[in-house]
C-alpha atoms as a PDB file:
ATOM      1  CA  UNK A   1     -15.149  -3.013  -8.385  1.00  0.00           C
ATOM      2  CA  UNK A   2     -16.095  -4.541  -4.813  1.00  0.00           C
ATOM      3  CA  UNK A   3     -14.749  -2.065  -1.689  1.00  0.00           C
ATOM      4  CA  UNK A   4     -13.605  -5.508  -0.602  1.00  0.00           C
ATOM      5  CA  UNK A   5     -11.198  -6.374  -3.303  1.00  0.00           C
ATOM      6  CA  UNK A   6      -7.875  -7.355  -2.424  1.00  0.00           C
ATOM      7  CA  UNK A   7      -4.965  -6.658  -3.939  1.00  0.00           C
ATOM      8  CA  UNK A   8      -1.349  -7.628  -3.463  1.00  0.00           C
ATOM      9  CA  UNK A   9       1.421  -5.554  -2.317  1.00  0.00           C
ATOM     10  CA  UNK A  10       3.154  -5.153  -5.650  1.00  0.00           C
ATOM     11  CA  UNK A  11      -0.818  -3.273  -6.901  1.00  0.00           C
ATOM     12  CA  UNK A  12      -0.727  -1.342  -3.816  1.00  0.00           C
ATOM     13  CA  UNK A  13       2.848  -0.259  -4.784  1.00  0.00           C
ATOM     14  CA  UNK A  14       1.642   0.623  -8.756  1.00  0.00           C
ATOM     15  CA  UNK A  15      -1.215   2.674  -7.367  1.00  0.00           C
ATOM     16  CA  UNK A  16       0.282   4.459  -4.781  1.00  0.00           C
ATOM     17  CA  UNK A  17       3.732   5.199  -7.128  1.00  0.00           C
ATOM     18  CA  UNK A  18       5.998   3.747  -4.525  1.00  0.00           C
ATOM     19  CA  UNK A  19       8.068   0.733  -4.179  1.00  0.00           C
ATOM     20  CA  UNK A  20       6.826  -2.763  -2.444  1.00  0.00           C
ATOM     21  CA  UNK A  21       9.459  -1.517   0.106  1.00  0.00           C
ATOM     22  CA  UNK A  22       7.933   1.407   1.095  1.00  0.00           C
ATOM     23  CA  UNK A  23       4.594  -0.230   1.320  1.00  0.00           C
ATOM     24  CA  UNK A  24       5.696  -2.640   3.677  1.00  0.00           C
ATOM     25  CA  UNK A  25       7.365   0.055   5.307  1.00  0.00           C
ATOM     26  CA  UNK A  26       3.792   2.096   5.667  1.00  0.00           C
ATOM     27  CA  UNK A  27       2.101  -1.297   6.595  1.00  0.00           C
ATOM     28  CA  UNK A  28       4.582  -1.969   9.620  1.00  0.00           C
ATOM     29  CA  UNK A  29       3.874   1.642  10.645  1.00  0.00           C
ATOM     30  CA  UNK A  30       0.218   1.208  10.501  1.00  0.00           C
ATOM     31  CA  UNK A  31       0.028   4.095   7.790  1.00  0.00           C
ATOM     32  CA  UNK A  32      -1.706   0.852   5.600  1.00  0.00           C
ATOM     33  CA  UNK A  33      -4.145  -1.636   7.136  1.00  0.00           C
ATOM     34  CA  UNK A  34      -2.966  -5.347   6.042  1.00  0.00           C
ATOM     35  CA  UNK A  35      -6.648  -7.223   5.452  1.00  0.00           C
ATOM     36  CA  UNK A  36      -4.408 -10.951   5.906  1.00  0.00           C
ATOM     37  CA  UNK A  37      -1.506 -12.209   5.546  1.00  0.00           C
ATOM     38  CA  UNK A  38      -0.281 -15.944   3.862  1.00  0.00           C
ATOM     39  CA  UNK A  39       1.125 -17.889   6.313  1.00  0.00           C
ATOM     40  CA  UNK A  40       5.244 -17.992   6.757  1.00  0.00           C
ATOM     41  CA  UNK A  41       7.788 -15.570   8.003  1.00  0.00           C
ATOM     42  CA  UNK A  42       8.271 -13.951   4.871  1.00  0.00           C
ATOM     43  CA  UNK A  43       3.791 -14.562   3.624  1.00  0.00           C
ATOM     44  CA  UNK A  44       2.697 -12.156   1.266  1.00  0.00           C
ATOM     45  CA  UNK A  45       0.763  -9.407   2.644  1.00  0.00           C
ATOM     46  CA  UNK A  46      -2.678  -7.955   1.363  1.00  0.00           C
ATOM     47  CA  UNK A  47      -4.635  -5.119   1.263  1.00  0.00           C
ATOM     48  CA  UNK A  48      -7.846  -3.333   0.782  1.00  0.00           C
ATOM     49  CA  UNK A  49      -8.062  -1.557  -2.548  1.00  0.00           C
ATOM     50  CA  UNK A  50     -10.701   0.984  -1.253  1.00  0.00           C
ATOM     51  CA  UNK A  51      -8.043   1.494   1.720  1.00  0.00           C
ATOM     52  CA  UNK A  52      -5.265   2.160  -0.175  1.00  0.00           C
ATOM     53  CA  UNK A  53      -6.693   4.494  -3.097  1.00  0.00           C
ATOM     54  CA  UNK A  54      -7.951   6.876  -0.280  1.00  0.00           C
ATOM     55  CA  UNK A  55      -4.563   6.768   1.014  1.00  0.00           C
ATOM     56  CA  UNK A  56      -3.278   7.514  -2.219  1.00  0.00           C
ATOM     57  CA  UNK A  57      -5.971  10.266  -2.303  1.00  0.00           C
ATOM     58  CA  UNK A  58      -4.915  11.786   0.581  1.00  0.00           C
ATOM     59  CA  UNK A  59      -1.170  11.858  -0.668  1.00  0.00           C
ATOM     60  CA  UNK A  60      -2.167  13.596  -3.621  1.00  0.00           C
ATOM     61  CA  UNK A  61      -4.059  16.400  -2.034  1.00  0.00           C
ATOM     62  CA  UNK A  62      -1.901  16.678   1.172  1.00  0.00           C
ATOM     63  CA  UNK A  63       0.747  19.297   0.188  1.00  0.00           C
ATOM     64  CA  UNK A  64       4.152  18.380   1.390  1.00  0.00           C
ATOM     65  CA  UNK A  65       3.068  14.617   2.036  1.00  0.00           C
ATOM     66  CA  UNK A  66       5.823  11.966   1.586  1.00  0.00           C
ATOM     67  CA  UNK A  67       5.934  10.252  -2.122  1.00  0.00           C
ATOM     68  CA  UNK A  68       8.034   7.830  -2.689  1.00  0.00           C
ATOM     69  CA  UNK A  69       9.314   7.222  -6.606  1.00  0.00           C
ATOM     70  CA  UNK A  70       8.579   3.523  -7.629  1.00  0.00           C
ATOM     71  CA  UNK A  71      11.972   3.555  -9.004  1.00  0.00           C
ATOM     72  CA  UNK A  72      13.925   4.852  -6.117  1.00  0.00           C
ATOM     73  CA  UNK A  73      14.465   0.780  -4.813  1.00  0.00           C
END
């Protein structure tokens, strides 16, 4: 896989383990770098998949780091 692959917010959420909610959450706090985003109000948002398995990285090996359950929204 290209470091430049995009993915969607919903794969962001399944590889991460947290809900599309707390993704958007992270993006809006900067904690997750949005590549582009469709045009709209309410345009889908996407991502780097190279950015967001090292965050997912870093939330594995970061003791006490916040994880969100996928099924908790």
């Amino acid at each position: 896989m290209s470091n430049l692959e995009i993915i969607t917010t919903a794969e962001a959420a399944e590889i991460l383990r947290v809900s599309v909610k707390t993704v958007h959450r992270w993006a809006g706090e900067g904690r997750l770098a949005v590549v582009t985003k469709a045009p709209g109000l309410r345009g889908a948002r996407f991502f780097l998949r190279s950015q967001v398995e090292q965050l997912g990285d870093e939330l594995a090996t970061t003791p006490g780091a916040h994880r969100e359950s996928a099924a908790a929204s």
